[in-house]
N, C-alpha and C. Protein backbone atom coordinates (compact mmCIF):
# COMPACT_ATOMS: atom_id res chain seq x y z
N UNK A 1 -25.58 -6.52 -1.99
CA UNK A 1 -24.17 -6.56 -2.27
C UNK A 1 -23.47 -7.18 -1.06
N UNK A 2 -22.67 -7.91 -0.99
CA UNK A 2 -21.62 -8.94 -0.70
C UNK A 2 -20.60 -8.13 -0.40
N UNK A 3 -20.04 -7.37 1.17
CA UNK A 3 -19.07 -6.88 1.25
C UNK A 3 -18.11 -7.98 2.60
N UNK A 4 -16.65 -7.05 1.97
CA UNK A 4 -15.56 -7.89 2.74
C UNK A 4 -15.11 -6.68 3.86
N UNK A 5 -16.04 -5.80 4.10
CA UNK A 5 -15.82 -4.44 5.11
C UNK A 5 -15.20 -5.34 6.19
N UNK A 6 -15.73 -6.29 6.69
CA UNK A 6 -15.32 -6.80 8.79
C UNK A 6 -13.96 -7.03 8.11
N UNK A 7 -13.92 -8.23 7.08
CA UNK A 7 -12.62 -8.98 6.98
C UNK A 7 -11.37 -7.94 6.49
N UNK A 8 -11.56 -6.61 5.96
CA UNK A 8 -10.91 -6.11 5.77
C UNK A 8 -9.96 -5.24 6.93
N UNK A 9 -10.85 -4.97 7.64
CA UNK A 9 -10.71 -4.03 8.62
C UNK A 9 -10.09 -4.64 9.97
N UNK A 10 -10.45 -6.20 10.15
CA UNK A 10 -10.13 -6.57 10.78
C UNK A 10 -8.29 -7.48 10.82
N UNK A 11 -8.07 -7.72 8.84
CA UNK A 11 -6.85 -8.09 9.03
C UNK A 11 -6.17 -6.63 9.07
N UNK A 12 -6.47 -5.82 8.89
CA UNK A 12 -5.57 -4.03 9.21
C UNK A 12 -5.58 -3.94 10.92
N UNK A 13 -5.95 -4.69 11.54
CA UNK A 13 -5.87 -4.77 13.11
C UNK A 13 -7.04 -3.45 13.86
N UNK A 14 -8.01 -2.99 13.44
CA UNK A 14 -8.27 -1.80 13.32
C UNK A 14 -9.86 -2.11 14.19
N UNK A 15 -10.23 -1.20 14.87
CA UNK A 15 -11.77 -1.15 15.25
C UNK A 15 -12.81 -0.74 14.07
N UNK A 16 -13.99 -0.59 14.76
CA UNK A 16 -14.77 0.30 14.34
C UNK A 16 -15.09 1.42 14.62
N UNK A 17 -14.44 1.78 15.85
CA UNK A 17 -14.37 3.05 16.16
C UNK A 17 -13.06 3.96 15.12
N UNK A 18 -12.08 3.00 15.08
CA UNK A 18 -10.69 3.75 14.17
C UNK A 18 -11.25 3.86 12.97
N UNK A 19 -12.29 3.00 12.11
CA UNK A 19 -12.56 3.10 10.86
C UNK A 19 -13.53 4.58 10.57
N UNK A 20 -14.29 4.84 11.46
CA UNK A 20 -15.23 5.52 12.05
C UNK A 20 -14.91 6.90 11.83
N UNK A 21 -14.08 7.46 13.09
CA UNK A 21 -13.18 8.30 12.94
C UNK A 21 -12.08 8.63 11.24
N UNK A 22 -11.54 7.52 10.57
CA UNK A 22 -10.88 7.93 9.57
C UNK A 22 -11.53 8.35 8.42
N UNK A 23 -13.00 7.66 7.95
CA UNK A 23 -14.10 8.39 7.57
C UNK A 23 -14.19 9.98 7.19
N UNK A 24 -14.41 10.46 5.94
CA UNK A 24 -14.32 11.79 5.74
C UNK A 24 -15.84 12.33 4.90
N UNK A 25 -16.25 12.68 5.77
CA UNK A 25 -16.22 13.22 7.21
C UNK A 25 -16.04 11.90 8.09
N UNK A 26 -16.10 12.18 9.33
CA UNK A 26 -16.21 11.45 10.32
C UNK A 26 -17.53 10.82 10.53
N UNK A 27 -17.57 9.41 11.08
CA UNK A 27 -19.14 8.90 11.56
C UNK A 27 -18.89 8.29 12.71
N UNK A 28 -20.44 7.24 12.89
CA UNK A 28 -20.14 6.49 14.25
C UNK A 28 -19.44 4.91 13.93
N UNK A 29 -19.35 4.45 15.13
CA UNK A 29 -19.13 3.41 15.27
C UNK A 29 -20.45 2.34 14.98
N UNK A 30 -21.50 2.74 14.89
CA UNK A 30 -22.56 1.76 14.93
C UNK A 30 -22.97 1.83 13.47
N UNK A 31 -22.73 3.07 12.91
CA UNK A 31 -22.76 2.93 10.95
C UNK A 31 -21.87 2.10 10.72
N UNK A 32 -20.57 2.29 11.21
CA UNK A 32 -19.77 1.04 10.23
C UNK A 32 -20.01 -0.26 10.75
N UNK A 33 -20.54 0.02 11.79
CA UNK A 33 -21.30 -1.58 11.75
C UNK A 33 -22.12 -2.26 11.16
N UNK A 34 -23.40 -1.39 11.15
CA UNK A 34 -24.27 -1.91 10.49
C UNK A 34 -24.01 -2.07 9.08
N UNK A 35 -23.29 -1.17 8.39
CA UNK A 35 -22.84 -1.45 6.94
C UNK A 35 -22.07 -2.50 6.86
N UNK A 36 -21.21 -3.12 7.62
CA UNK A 36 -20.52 -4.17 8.00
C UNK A 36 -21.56 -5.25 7.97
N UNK A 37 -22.34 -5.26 8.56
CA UNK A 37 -23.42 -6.54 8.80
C UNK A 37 -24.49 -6.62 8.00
N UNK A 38 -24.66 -5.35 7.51
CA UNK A 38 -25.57 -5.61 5.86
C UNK A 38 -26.54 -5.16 6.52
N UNK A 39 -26.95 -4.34 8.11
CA UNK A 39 -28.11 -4.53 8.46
C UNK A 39 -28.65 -2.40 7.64
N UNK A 40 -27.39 -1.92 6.73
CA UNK A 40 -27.71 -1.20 6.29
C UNK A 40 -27.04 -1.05 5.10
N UNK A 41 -27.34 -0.54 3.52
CA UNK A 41 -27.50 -0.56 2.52
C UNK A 41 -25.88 0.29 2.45
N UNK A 42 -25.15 -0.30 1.34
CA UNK A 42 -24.01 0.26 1.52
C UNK A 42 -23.89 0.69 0.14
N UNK A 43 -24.28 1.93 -0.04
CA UNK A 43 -24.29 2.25 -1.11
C UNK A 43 -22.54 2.47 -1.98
N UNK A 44 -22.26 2.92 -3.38
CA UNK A 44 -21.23 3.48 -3.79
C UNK A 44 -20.68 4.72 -2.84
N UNK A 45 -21.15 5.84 -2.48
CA UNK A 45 -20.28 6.66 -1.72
C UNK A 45 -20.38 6.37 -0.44
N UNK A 46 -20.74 5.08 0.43
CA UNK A 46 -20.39 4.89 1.35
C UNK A 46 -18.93 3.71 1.24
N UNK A 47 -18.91 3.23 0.61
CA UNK A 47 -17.93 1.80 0.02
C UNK A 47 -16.87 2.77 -0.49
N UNK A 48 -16.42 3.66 -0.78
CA UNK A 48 -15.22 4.64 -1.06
C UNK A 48 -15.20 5.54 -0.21
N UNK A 49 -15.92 5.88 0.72
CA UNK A 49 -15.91 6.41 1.61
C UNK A 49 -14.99 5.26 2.82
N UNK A 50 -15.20 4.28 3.00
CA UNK A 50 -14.51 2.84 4.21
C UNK A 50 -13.82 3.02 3.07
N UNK A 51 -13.51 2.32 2.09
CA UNK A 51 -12.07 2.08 1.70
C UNK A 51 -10.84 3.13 1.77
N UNK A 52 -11.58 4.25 1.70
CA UNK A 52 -10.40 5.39 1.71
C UNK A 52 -9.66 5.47 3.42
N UNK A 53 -10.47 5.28 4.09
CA UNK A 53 -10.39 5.22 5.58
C UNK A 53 -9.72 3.73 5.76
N UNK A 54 -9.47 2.77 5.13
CA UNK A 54 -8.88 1.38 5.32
C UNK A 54 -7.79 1.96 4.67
N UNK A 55 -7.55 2.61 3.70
CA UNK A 55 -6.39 2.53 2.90
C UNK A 55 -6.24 1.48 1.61
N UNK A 56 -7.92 1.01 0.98
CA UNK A 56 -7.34 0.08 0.36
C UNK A 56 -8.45 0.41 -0.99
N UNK A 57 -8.55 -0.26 -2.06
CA UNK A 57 -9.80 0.23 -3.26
C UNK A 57 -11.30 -0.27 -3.04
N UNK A 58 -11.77 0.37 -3.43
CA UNK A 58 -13.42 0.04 -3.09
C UNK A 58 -14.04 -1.37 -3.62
N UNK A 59 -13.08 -1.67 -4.50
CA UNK A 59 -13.25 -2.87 -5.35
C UNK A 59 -12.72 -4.28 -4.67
N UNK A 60 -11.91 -4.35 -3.40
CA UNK A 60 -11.41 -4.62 -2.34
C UNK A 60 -12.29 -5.34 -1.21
N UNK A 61 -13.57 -4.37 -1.02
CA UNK A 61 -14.22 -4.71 -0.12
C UNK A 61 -15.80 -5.20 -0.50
N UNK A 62 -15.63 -5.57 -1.92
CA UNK A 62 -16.67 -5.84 -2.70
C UNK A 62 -16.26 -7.55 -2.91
N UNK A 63 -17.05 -8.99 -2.70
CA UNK A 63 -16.73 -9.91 -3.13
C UNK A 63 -16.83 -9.89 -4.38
N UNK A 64 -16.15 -10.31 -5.61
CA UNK A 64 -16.28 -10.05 -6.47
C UNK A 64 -16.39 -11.63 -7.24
N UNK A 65 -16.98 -11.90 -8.21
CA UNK A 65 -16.86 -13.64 -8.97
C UNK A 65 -15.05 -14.11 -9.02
N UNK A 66 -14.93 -13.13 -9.77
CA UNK A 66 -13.45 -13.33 -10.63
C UNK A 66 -12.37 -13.24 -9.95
N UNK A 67 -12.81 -12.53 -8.38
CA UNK A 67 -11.53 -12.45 -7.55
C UNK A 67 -11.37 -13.16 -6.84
N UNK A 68 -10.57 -14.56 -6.90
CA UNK A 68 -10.42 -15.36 -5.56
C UNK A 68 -9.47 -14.57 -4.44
N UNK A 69 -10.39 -14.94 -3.51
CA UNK A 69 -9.73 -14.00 -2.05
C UNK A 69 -8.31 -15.30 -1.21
N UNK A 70 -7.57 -14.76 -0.18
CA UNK A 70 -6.77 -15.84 0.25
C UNK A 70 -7.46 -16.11 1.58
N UNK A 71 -7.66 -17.48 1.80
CA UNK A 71 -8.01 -17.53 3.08
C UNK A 71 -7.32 -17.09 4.19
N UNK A 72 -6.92 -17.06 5.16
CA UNK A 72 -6.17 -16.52 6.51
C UNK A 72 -6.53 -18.08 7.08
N UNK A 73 -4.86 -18.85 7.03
CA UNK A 73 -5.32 -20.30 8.39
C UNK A 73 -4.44 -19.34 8.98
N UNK A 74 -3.41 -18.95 9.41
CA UNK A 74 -2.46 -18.37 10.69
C UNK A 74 -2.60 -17.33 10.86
N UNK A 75 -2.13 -16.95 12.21
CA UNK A 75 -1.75 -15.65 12.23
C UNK A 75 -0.77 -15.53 13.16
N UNK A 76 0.93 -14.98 13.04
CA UNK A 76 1.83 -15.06 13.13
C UNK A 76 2.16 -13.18 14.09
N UNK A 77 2.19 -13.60 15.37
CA UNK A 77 2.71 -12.41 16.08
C UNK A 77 3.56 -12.61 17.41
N UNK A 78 3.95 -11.68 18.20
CA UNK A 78 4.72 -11.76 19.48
C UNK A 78 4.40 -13.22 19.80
N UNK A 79 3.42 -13.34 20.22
CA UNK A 79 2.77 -14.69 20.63
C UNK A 79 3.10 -16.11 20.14
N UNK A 80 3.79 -15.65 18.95
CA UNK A 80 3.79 -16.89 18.01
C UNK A 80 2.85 -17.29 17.16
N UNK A 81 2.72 -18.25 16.76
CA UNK A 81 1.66 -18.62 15.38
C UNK A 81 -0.05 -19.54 16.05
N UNK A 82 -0.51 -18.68 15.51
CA UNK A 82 -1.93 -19.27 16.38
C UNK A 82 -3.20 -19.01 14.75
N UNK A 83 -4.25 -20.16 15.20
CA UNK A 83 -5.34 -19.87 14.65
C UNK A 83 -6.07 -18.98 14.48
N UNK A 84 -6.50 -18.15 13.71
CA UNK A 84 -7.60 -16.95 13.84
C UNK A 84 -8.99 -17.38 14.33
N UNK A 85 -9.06 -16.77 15.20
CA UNK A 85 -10.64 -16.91 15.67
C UNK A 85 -12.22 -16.99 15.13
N UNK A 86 -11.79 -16.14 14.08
CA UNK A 86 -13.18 -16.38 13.28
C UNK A 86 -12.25 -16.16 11.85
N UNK A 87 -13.10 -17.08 10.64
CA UNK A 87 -12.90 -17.20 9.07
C UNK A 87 -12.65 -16.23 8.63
N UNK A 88 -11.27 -15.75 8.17
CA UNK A 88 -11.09 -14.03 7.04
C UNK A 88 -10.49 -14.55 6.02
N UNK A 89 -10.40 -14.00 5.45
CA UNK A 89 -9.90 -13.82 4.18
C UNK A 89 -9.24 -12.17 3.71
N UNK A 90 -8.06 -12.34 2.87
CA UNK A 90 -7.72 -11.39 2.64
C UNK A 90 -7.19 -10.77 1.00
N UNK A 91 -7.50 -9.89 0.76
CA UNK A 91 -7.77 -9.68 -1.16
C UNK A 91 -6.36 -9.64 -1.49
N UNK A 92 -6.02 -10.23 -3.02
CA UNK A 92 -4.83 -10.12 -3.73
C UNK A 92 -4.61 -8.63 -3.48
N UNK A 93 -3.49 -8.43 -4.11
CA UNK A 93 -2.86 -7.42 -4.24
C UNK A 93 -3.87 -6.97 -5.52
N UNK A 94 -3.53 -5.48 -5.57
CA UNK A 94 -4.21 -4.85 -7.25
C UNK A 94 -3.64 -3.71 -7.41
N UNK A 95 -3.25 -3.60 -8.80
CA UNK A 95 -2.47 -2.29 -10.00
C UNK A 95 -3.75 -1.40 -9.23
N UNK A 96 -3.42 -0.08 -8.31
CA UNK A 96 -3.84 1.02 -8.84
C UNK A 96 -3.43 2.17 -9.30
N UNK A 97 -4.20 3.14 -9.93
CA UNK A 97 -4.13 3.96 -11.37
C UNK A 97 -2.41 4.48 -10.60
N UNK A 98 -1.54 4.69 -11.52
CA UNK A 98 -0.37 5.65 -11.23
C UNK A 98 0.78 4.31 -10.51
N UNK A 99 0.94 3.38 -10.57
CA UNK A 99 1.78 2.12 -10.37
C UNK A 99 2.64 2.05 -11.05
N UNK A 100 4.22 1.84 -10.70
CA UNK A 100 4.85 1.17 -11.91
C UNK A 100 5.48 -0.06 -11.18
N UNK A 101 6.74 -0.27 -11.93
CA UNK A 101 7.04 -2.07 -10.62
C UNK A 101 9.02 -1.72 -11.82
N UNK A 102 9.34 -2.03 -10.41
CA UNK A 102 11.01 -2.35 -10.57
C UNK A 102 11.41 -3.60 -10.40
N UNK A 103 12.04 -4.29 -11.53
CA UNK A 103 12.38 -5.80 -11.44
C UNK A 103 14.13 -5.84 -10.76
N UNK A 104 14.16 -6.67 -9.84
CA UNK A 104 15.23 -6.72 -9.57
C UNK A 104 15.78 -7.93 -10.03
N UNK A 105 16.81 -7.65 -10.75
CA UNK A 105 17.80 -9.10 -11.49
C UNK A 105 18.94 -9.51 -10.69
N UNK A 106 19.51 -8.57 -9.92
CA UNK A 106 20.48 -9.10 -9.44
C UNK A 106 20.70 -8.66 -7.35
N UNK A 107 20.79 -9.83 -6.70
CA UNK A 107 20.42 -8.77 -5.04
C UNK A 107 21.73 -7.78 -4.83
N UNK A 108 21.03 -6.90 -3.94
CA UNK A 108 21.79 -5.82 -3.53
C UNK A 108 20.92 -5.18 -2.61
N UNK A 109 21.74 -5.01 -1.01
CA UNK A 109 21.14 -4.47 -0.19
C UNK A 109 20.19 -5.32 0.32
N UNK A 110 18.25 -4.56 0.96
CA UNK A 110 17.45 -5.44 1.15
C UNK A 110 16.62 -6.46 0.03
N UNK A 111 17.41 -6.36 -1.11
CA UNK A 111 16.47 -6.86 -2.11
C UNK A 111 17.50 -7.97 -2.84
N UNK A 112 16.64 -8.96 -3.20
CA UNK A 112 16.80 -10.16 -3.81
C UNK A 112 16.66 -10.04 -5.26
N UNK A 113 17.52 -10.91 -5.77
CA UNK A 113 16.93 -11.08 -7.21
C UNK A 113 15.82 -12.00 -7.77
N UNK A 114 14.92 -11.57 -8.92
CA UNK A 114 13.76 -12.33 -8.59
C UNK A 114 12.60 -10.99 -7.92
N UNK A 115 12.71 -10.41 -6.90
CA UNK A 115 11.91 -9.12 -6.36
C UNK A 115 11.12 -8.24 -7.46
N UNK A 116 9.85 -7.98 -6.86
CA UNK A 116 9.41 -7.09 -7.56
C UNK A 116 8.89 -5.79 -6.52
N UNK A 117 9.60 -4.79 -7.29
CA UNK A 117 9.19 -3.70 -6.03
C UNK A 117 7.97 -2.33 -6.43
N UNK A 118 6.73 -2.59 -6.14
CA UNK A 118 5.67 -2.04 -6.95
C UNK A 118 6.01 -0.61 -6.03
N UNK A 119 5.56 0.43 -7.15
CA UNK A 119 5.97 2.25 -6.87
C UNK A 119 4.98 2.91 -7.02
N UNK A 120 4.57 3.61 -6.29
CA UNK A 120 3.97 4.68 -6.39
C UNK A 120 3.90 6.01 -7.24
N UNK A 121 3.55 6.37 -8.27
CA UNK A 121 4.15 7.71 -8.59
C UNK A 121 3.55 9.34 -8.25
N UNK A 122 4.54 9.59 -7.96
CA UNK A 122 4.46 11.19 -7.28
C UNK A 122 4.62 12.64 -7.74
N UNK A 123 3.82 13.25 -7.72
CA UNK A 123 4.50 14.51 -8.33
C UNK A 123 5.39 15.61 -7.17
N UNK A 124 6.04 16.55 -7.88
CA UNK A 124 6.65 17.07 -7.24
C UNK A 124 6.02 18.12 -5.90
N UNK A 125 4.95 17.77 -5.79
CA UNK A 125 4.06 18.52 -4.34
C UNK A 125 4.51 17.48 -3.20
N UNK A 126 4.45 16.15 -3.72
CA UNK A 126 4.13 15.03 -2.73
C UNK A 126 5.50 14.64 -2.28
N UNK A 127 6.77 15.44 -3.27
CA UNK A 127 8.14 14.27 -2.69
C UNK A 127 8.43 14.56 -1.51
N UNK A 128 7.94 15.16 -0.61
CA UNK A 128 8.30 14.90 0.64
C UNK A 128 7.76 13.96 1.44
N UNK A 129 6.56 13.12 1.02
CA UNK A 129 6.00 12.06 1.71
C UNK A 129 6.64 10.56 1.37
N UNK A 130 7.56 11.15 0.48
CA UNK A 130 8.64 9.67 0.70
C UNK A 130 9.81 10.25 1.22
N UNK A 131 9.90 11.17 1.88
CA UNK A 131 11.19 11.36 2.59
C UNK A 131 11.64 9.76 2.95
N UNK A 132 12.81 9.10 3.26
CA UNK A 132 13.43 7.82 4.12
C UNK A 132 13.00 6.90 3.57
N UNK A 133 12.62 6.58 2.37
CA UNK A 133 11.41 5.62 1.65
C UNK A 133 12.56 5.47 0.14
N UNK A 134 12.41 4.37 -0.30
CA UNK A 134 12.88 3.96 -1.54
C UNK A 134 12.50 4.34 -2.60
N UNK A 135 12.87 4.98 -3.45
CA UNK A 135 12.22 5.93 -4.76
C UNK A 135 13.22 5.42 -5.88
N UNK A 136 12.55 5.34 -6.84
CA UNK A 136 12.81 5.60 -8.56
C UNK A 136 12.39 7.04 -8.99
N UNK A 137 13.42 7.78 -9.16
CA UNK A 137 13.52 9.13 -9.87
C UNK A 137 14.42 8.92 -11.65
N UNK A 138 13.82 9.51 -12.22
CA UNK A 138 14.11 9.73 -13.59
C UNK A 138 15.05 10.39 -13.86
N UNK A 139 16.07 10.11 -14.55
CA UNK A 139 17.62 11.51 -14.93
C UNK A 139 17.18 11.49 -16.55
N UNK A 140 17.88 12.05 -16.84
CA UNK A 140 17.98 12.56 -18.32
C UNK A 140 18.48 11.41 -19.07
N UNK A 141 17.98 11.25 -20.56
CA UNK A 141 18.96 10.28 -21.31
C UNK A 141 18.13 9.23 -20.86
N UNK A 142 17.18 9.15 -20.17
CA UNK A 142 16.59 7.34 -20.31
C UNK A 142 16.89 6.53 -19.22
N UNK A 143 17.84 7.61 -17.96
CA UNK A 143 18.27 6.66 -16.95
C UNK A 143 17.19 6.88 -16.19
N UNK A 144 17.74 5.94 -14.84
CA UNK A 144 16.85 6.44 -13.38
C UNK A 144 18.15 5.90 -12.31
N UNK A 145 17.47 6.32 -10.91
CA UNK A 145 18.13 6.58 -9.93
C UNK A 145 16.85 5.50 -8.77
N UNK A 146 18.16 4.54 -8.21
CA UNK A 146 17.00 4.27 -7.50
C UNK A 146 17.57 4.30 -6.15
N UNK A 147 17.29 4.22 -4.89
CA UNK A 147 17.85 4.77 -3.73
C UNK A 147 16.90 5.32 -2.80
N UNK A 148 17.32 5.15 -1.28
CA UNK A 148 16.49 6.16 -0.21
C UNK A 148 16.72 7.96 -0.80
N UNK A 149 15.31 8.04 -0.14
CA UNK A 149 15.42 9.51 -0.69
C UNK A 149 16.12 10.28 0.78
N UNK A 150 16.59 11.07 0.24
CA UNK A 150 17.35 11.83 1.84
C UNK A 150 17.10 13.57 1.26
N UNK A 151 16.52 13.84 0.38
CA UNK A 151 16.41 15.36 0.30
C UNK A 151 15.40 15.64 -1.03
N UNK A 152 15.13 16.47 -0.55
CA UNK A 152 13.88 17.18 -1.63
C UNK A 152 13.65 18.55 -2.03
N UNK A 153 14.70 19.11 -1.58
CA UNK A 153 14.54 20.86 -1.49
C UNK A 153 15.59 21.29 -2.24
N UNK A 154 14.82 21.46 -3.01
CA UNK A 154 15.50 21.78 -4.86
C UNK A 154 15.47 20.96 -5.61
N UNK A 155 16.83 20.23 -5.24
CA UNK A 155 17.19 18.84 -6.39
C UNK A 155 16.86 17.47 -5.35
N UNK A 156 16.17 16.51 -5.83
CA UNK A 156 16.15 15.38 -4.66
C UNK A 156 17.37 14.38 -4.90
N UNK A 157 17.87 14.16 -3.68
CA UNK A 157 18.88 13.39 -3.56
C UNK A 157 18.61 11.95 -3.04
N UNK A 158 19.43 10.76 -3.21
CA UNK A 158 18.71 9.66 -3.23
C UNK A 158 20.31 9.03 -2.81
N UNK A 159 19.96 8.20 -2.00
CA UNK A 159 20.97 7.23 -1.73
C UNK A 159 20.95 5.72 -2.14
N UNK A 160 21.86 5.63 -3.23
CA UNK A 160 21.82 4.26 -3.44
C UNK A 160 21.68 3.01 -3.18
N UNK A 161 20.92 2.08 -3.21
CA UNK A 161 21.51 0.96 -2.19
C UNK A 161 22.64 0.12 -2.48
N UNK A 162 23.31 -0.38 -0.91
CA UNK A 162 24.54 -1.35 -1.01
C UNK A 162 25.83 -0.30 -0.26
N UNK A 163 26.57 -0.88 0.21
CA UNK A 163 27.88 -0.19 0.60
C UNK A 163 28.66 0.36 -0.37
N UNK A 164 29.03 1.75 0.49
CA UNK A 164 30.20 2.49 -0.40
C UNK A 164 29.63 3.44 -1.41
N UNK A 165 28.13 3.22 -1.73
CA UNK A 165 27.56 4.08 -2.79
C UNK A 165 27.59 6.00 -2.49
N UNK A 166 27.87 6.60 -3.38
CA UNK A 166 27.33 7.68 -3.08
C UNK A 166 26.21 8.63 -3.43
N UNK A 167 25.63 9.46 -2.65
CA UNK A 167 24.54 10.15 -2.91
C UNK A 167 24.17 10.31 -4.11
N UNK A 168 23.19 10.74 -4.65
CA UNK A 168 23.26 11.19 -6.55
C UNK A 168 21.95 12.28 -6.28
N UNK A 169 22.45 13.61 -6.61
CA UNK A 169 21.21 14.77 -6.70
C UNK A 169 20.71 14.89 -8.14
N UNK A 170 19.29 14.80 -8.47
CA UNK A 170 18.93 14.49 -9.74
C UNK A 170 17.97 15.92 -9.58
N UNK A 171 18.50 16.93 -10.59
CA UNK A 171 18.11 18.57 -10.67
C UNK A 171 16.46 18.03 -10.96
N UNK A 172 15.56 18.35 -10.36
CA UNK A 172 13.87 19.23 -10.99
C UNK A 172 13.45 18.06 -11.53
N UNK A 173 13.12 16.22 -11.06
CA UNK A 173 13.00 15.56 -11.75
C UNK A 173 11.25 16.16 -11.95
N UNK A 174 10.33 15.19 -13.18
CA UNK A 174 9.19 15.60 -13.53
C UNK A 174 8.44 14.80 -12.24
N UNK A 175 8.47 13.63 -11.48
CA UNK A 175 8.00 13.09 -10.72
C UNK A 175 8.97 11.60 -9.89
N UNK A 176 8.72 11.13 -9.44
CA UNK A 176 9.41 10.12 -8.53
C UNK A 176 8.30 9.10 -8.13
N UNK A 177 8.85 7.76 -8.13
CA UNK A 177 7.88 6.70 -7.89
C UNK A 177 8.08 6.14 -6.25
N UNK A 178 7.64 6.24 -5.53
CA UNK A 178 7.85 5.64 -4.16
C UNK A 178 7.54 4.01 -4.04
N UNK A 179 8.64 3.36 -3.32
CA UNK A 179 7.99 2.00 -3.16
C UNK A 179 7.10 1.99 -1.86
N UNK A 180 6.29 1.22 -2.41
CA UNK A 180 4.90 0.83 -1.70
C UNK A 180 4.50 -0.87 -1.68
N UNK A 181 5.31 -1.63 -2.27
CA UNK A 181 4.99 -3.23 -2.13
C UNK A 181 6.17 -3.62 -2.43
N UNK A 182 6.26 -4.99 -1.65
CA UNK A 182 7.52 -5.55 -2.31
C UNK A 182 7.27 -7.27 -1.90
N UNK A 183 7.32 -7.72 -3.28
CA UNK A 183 6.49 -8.56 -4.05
C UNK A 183 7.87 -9.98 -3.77
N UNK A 184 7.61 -11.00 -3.52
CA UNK A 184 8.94 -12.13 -3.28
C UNK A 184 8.45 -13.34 -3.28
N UNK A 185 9.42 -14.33 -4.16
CA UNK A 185 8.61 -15.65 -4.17
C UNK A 185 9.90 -16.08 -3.34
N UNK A 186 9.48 -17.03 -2.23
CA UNK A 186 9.99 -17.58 -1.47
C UNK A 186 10.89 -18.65 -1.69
């Protein structure tokens, strides 16, 4: 099997010691190497085991036929824009399970029209991990609420975007979608 473990890990800016450590359980630095270099067999629960520790799907770090990857020519930091040192590549984006996507038609605030802003969805254990984070919450009647979240203890409250808006507390929603991508054609 054909993995994209280095190239992954390496556009996340990340060692092998950080990958190592995020590992659950924990391992060494010289396993994720060698699984990296093929000089050891990377089975299924080791390949969801690194992806969960990258933050990304197991299907990700698998070359796949059907998935063209993007090459990496730049790389754009403090420094300015320079060549990458060695050949990466980096995987499309991908729907995983529990996604929805907010189309924006008209701009307001940080968002353009044209935007697509892919969400996370959450149940009510998790709404505190979008505290300060952009959420789609559900109201009654078919609406939604979209806005920074600024409270979660009871009713979550959400701040609209754009000037002048005010807060909106939406009682016991069933779940809330967090944004997590935000998608722009240039």
């Amino acid at each position: 099997m054909i993995t994209a473990i280095r190239e992954v890990r390496r556009a996340k800016g990340l060692t092998l010691e950080d990958v190592a450590r995020r590992c659950v359980p924990p391992t060494t630095a010289q396993t994720i190497g060698r699984l990296e270099t093929g000089t050891r067999t990377v089975s299924v629960g080791w390949l969801n085991r690194i992806a969960a520790a990258l933050g990304v799907e197991a299907a990700d770090l698998v070359t796949l036929p059907d998935r063209a990857d993007l090459p990496v020519t730049a790389i754009l930091d403090g420094r300015g824009v320079h060549a990458p040192r060695r050949t990466t590549t980096v995987p499309p984006p991908q729907v995983a399970p529990g996604q929805i996507a907010v189309t924006v038609a008209g701009g307001i605030s940080d968002y353009r029209a044209g935007d697509v802003i892919w969400c996370a969805m959450l149940a009510p254990e998790s709404f505190a991990t979008a505290l300060n984070r952009d959420v789609l919450v559900p109201q009654p009647a078919g609406r939604f609420a979209f806005g920074r979240l600024i409270e979660c203890e009871g009713s979550v409250t959400v701040s609209p975007p754009g000037t002048g808006t005010q807060p909106l507390a939406i009682a016991d929603p069933a779940w809330i979608a967090v944004a997590v991508r935000l998608v722009r054609e240039l």
